[in-house]
C-alpha atoms as a PDB file:
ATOM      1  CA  UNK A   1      88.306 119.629 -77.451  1.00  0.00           C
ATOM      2  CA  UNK A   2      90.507 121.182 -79.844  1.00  0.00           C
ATOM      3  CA  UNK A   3      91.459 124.865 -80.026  1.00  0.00           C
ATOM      4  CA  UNK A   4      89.985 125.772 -83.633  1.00  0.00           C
ATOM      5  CA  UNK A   5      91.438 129.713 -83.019  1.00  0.00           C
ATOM      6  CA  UNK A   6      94.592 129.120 -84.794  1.00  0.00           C
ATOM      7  CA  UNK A   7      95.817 126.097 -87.417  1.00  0.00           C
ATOM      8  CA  UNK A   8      94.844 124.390 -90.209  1.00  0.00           C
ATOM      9  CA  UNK A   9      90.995 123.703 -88.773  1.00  0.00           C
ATOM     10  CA  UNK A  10      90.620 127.475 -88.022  1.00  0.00           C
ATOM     11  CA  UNK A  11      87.618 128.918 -90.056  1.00  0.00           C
ATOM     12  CA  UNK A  12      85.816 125.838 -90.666  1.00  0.00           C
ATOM     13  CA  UNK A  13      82.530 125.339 -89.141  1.00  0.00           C
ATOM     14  CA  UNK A  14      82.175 122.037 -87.013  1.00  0.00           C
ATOM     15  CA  UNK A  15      78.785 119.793 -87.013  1.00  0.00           C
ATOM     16  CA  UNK A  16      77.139 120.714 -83.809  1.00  0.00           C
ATOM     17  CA  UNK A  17      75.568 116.928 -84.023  1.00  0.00           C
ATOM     18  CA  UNK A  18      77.444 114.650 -81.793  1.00  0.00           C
ATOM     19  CA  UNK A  19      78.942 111.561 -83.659  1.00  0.00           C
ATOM     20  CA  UNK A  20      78.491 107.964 -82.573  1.00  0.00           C
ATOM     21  CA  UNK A  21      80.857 106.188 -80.716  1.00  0.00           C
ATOM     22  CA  UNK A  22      80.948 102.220 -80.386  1.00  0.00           C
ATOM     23  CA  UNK A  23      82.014 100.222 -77.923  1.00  0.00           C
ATOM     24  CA  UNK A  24      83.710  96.960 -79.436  1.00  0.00           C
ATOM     25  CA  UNK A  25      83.674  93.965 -76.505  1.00  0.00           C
ATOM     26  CA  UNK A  26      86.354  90.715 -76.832  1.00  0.00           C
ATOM     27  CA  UNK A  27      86.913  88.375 -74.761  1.00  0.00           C
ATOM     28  CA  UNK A  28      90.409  86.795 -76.314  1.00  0.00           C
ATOM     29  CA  UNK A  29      92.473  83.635 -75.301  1.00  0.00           C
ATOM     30  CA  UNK A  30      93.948  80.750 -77.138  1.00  0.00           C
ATOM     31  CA  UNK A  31      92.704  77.504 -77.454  1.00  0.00           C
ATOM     32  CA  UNK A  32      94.153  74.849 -75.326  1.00  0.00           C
ATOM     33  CA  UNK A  33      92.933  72.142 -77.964  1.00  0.00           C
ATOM     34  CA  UNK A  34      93.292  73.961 -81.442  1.00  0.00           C
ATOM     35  CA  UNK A  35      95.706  76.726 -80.322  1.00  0.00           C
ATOM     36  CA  UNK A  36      93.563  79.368 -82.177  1.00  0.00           C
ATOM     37  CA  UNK A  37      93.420  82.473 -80.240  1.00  0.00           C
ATOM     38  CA  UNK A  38      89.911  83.191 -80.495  1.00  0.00           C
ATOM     39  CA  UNK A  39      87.029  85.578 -79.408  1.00  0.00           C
ATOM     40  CA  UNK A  40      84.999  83.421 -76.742  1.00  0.00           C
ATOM     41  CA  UNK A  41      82.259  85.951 -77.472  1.00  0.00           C
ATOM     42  CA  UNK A  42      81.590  84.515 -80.954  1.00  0.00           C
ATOM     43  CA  UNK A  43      80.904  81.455 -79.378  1.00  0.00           C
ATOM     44  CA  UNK A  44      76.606  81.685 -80.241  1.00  0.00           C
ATOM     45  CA  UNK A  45      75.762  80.580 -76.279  1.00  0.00           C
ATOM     46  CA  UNK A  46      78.654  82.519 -74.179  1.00  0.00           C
ATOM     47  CA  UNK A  47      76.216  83.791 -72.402  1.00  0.00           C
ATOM     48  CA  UNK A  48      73.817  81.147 -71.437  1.00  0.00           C
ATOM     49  CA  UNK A  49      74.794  80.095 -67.824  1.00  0.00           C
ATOM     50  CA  UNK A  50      77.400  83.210 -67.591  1.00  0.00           C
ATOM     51  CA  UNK A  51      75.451  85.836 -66.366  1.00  0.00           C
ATOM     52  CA  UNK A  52      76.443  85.990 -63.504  1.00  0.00           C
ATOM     53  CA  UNK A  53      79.410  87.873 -64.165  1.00  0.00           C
ATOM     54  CA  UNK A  54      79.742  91.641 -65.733  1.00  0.00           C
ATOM     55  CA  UNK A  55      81.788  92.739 -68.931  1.00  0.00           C
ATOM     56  CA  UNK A  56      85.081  93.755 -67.354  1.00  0.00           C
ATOM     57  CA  UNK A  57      84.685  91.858 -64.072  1.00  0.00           C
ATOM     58  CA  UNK A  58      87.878  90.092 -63.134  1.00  0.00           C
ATOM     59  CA  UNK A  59      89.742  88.827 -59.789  1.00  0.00           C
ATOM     60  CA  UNK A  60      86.363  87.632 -58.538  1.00  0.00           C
ATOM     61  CA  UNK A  61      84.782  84.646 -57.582  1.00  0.00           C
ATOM     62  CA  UNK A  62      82.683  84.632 -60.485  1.00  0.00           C
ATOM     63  CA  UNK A  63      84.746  85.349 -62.727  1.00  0.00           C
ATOM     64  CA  UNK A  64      87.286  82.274 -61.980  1.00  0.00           C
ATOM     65  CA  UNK A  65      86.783  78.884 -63.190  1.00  0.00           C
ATOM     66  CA  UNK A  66      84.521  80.091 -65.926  1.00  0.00           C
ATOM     67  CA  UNK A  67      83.379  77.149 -68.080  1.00  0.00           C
ATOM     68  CA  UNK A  68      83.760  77.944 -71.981  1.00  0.00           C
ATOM     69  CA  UNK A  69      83.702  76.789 -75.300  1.00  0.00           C
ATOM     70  CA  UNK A  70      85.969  77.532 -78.301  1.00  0.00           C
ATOM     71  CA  UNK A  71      83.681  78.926 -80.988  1.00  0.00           C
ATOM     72  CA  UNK A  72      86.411  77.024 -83.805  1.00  0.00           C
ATOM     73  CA  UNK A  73      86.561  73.487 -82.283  1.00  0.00           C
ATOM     74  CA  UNK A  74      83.973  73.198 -79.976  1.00  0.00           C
ATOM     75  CA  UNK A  75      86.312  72.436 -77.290  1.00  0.00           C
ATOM     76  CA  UNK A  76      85.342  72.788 -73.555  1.00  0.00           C
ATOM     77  CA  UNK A  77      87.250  74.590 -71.060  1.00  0.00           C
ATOM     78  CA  UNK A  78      87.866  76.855 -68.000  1.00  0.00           C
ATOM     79  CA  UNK A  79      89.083  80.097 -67.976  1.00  0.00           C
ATOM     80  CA  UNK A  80      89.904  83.098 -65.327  1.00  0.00           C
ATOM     81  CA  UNK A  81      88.722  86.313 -66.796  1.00  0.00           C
ATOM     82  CA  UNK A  82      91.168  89.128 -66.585  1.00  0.00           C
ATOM     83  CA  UNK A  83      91.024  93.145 -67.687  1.00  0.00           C
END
C-alpha cells in the first residue's frame, strides 16, 4: 500500500471498504479462414466439449489439438493453447 504520511494523499481519509477487482479472461488468435484475430471465448459453445482443460492451462496434453470455432465465420479449427 501506499505511504499516505507525506504527499499529495496525506490528510485524506481512505474508504476502509475494499473495492472490486475483475478478472477479464481472452483467449485470442487469428483466424486461419477470415484472418480476424478474434476472442475464441465469444464463440456461444467454447465450452461445450472443452472442459477438460483449465483457464491458463498450456503445454499439456489437453490443451493441444484443441478443436475450435471462430465466433466471426464459423470456421472450424485446431489450436494449442498457450499463456
Amino acid at each position: 500500500m501506499q505511504d499516505l504520511s507525506s504527499g499529495p494523499l496525506y490528510g485524506r481519509s481512505m474508504n476502509t471498504e475494499n473495492l472490486t477487482a475483475n478478472w477479464s479472461i481472452e483467449l485470442n488468435c487469428d483466424c486461419p479462414i477470415c484472418k480476424e484475430y478474434v476472442n475464441l471465448l465469444d464463440y456461444p459453445d467454447f465450452w461445450d466439449g472443452n472442459v477438460r482443460f483449465n483457464i491458463g492451462e498450456h503445454n499439456t496434453k489437453y490443451s493441444k489439438n484443441v478443436e475450435v470455432k471462430c465466433p466471426e465465420c464459423g470456421a472450424e479449427f485446431q489450436v494449442d493453447l498457450t499463456y
